[in-house]
Structures are given as structure tokens and as C-alpha cells.
N, C-alpha and C. Protein backbone atom coordinates (compact mmCIF):
# COMPACT_ATOMS: atom_id res chain seq x y z
N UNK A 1 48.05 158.68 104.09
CA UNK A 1 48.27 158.28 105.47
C UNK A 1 48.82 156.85 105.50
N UNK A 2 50.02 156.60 106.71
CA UNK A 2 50.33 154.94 106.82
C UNK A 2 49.03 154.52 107.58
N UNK A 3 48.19 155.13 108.32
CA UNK A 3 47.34 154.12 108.35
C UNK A 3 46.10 153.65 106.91
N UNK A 4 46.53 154.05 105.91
CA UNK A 4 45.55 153.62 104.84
C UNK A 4 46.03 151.64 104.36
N UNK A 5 47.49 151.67 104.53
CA UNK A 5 47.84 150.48 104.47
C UNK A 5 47.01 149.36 105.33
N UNK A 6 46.29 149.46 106.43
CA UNK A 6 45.45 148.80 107.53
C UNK A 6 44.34 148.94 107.10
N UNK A 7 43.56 150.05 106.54
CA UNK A 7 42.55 150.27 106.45
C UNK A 7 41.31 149.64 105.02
N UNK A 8 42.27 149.51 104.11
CA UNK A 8 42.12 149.44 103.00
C UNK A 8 41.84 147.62 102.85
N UNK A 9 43.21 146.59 103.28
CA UNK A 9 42.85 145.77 103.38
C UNK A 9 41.76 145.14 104.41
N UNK A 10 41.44 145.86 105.16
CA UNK A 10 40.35 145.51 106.37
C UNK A 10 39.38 146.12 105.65
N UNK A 11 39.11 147.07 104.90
CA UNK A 11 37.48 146.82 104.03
C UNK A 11 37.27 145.63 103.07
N UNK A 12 38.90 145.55 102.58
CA UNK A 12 38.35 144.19 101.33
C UNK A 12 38.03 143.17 101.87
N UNK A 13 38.63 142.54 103.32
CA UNK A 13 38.08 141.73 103.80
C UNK A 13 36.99 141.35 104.74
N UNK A 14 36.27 143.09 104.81
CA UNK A 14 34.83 142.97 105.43
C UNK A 14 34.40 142.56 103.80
N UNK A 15 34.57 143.23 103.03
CA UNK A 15 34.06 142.80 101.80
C UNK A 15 33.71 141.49 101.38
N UNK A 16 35.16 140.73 101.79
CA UNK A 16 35.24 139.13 101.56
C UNK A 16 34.73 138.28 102.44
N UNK A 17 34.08 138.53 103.70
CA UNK A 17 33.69 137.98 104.66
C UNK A 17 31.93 137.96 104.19
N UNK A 18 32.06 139.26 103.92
CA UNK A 18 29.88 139.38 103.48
C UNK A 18 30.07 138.31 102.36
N UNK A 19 30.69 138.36 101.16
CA UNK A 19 30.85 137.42 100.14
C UNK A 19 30.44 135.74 100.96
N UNK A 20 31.62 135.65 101.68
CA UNK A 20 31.94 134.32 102.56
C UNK A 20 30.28 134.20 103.11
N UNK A 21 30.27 134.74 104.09
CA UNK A 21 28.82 134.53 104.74
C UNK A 21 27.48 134.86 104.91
N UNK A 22 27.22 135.89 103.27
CA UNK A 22 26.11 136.25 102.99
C UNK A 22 25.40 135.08 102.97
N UNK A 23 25.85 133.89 101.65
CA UNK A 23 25.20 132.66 101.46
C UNK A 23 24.43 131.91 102.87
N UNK A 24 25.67 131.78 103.34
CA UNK A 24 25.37 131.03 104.91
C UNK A 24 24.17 131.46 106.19
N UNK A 25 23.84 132.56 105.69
CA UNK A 25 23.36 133.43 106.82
C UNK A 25 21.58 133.47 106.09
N UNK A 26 20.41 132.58 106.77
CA UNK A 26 19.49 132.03 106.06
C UNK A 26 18.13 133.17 106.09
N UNK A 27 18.54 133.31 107.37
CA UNK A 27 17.30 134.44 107.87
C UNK A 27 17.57 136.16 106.58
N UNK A 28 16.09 136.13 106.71
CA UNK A 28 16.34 137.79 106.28
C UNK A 28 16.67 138.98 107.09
N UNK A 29 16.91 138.72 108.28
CA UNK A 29 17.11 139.72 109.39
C UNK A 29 18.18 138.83 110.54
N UNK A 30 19.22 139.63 110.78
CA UNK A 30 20.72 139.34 111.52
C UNK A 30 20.46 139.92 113.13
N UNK A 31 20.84 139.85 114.13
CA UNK A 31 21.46 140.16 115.20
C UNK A 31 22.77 140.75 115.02
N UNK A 32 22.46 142.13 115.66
CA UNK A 32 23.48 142.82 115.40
C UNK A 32 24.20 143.68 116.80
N UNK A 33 23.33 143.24 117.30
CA UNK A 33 23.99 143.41 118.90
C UNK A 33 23.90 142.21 119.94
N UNK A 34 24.39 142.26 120.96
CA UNK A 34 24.14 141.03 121.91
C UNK A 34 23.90 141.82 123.50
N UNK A 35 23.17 141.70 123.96
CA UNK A 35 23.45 142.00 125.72
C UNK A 35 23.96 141.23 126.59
N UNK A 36 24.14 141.73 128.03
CA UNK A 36 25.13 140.58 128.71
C UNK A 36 24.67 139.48 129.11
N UNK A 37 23.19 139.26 128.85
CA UNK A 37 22.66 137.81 129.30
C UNK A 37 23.01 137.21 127.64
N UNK A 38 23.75 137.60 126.74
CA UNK A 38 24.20 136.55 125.08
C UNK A 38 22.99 136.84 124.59
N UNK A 39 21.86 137.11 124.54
CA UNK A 39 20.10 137.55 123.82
C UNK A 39 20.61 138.62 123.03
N UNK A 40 20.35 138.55 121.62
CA UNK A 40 20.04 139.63 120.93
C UNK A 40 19.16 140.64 121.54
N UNK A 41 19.71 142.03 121.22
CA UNK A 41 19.01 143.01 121.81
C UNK A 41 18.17 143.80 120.22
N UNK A 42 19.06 143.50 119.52
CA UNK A 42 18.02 144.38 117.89
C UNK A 42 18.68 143.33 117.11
N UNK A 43 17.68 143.71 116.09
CA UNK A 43 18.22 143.13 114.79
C UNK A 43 18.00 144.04 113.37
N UNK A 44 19.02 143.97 112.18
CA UNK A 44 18.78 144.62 111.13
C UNK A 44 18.65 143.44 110.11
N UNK A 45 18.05 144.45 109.21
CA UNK A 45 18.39 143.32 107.57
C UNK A 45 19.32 142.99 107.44
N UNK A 46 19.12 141.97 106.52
CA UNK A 46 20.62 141.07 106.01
C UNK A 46 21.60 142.04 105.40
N UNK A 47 20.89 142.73 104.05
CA UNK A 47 21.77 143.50 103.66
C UNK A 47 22.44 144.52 104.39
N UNK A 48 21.65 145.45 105.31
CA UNK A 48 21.82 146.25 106.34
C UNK A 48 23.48 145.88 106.86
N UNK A 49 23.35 144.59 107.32
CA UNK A 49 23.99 143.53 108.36
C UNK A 49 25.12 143.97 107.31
N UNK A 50 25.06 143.05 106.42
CA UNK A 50 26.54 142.87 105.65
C UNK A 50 27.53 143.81 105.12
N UNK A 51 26.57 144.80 104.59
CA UNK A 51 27.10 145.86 103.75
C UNK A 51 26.90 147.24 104.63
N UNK A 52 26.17 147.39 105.74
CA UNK A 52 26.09 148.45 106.14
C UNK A 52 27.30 148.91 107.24
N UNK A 53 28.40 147.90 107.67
CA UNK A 53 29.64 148.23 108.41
C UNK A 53 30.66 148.55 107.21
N UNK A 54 30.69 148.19 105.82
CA UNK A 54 31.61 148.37 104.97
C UNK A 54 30.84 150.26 104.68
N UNK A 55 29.88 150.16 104.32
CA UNK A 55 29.85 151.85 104.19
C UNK A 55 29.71 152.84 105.39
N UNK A 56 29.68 152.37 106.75
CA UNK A 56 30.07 152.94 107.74
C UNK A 56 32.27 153.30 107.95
N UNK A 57 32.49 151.90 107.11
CA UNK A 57 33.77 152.60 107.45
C UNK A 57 34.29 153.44 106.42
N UNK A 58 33.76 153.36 105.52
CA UNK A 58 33.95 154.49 104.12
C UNK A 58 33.49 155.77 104.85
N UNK A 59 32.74 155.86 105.46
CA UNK A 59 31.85 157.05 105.63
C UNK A 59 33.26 158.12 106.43
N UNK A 60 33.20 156.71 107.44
CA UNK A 60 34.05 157.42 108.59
C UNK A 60 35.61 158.08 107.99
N UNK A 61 36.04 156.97 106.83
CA UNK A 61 37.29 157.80 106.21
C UNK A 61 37.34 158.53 105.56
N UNK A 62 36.03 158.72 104.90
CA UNK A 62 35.84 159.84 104.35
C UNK A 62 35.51 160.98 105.26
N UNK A 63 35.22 160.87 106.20
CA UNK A 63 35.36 162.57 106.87
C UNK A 63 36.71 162.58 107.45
N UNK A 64 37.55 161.87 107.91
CA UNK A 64 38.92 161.58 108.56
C UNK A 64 39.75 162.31 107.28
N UNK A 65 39.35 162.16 106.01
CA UNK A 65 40.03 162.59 105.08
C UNK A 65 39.43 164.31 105.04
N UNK A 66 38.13 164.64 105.00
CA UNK A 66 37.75 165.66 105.03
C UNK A 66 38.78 166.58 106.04
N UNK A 67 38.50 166.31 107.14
CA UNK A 67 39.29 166.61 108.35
C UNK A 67 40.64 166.97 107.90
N UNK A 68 41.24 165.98 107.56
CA UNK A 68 42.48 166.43 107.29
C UNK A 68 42.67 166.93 106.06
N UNK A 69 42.01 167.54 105.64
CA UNK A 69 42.08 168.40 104.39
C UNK A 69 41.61 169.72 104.69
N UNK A 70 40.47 169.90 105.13
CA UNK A 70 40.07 171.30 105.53
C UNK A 70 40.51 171.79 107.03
N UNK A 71 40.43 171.11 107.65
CA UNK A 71 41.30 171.41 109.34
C UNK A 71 42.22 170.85 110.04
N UNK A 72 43.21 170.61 109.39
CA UNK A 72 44.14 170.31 109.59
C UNK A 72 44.64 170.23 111.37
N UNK A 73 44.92 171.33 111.16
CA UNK A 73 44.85 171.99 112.63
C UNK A 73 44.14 171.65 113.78
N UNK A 74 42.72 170.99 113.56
CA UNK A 74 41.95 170.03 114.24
C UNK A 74 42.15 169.02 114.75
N UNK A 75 42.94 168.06 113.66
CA UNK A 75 42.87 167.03 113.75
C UNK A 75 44.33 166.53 114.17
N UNK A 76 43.97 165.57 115.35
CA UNK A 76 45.08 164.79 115.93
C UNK A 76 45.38 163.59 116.04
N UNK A 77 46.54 163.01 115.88
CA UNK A 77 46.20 161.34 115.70
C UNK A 77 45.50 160.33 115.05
N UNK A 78 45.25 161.27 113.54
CA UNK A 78 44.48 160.48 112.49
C UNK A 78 44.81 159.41 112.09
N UNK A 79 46.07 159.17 112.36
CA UNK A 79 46.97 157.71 111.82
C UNK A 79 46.50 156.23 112.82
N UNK A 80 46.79 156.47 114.14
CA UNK A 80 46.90 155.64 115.06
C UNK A 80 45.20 155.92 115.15
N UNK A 81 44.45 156.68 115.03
CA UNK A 81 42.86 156.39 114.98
C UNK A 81 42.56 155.63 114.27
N UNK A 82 42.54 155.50 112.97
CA UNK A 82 42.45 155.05 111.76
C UNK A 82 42.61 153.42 111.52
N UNK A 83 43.86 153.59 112.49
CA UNK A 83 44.61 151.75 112.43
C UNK A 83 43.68 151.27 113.46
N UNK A 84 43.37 151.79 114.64
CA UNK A 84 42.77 151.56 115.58
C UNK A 84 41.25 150.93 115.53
N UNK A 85 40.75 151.70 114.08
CA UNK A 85 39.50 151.86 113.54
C UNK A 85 39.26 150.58 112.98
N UNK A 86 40.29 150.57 111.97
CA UNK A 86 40.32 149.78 110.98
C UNK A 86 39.97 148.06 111.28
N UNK A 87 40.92 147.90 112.25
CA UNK A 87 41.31 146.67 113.06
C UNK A 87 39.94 146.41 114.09
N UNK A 88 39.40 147.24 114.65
CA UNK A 88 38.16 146.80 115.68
C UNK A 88 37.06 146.63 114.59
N UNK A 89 36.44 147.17 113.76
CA UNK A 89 35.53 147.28 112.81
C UNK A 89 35.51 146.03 111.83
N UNK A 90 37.01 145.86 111.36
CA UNK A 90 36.84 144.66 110.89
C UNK A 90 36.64 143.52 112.12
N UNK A 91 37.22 143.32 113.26
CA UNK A 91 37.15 142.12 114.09
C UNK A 91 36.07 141.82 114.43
N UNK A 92 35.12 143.42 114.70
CA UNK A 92 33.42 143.26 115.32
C UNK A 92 32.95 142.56 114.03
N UNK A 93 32.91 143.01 112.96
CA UNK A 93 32.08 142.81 111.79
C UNK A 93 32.40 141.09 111.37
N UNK A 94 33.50 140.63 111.90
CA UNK A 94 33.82 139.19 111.53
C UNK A 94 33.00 138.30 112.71
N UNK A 95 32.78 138.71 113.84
CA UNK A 95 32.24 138.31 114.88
C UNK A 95 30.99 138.29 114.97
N UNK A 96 29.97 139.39 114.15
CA UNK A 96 28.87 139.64 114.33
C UNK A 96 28.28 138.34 112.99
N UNK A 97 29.44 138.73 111.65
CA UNK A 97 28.79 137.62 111.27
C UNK A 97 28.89 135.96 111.58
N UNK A 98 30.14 135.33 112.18
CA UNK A 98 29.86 134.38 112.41
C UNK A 98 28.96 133.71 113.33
N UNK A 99 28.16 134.81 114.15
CA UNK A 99 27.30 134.42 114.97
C UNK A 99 25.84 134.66 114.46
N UNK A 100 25.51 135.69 113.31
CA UNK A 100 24.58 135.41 112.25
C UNK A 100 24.59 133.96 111.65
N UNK A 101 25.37 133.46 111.42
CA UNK A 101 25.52 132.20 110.59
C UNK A 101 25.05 130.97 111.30
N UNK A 102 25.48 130.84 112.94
CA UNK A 102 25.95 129.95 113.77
C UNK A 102 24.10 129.59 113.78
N UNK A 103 23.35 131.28 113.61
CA UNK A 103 22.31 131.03 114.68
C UNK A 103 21.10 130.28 113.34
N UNK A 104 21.63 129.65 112.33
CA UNK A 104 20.79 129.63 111.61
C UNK A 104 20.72 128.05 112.06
């Protein structure tokens, strides 16, 4: 797929970002959501935090690939999903951690 060209470098650099701001990030447990008054609403583990959006987006291309291997016929707009994917997942995941970091 052309969207693997988007996708691929946006895991290495969720990759490179946990690298970047694992250190920085002091607490053992992250904020991983916010509500509209800015208050954390949950929080997960660190590791959870860092590494658990990089195997969420594996997960997800790996059935996107499933999909388009066994049902073809199913599936619509896997490309422009994918880029779509790629690009919000990394931007949330860069956002969530610099505000893990901020709050230490």
C-alpha cells in the first residue's frame, strides 16, 4: 500500500519519541486522557503509556492487512484510512507525551 510510506515512518517516530521521553517522564503512571475542564480523567502505566500506542498501531495494520488479504471486497479506502491513521496516532501520541513530561 502507498499508504505504508506514512505509516511506517510514524511508528519509528512514536518509537523515537518513547526513546526521547521515556527518561523525562518521572512518575510511574501517565495521563492519558484529558477532559474539558484540562484534569486528567485516567491514567495508565508508563510502559502502558509509551509502548502501548506503538502496538495499537501494529495491531490496527495488521488487521487492515488481514482485511485486505482475505476480503478484499470489504474493504474500502484502506489507503487514505491508513494515512489518516497514521498521522493522528502519531500527533495524539506526541501530545500525550509531552504533557506526561510537562506534568512532572
Amino acid at each position: 500500500m502507498m499508504a505504508d510510506y506514512a505509516f511506517w515512518p510514524a511508528v519509528a517516530s512514536m518509537a523515537g519519541c518513547n526513546l526521547y521521553f521515556g527518561p523525562r517522564i518521572r512518575y510511574n503512571r501517565m495521563a492519558m486522557q484529558w477532559g474539558f475542564n484540562g484534569q486528567p480523567t485516567w491514567y495508565a502505566p508508563k510502559a502502558l503509556g509509551l509502548w502501548g500506542m506503538v502496538a495499537f498501531a501494529l495491531a490496527i495494520r495488521l488487521l487492515i492487512w488481514a482485511a485486505s488479504t482475505y476480503v478484499p471486497e470489504k474493504l474500502h479506502g484502506a489507503d487514505i484510512g491508513l494515512l489518516l491513521f497514521s498521522v493522528i496516532v502519531a500527533v495524539v501520541h506526541v501530545i500525550t507525551l509531552r504533557a506526561a513530561a510537562r506534568a512532572n
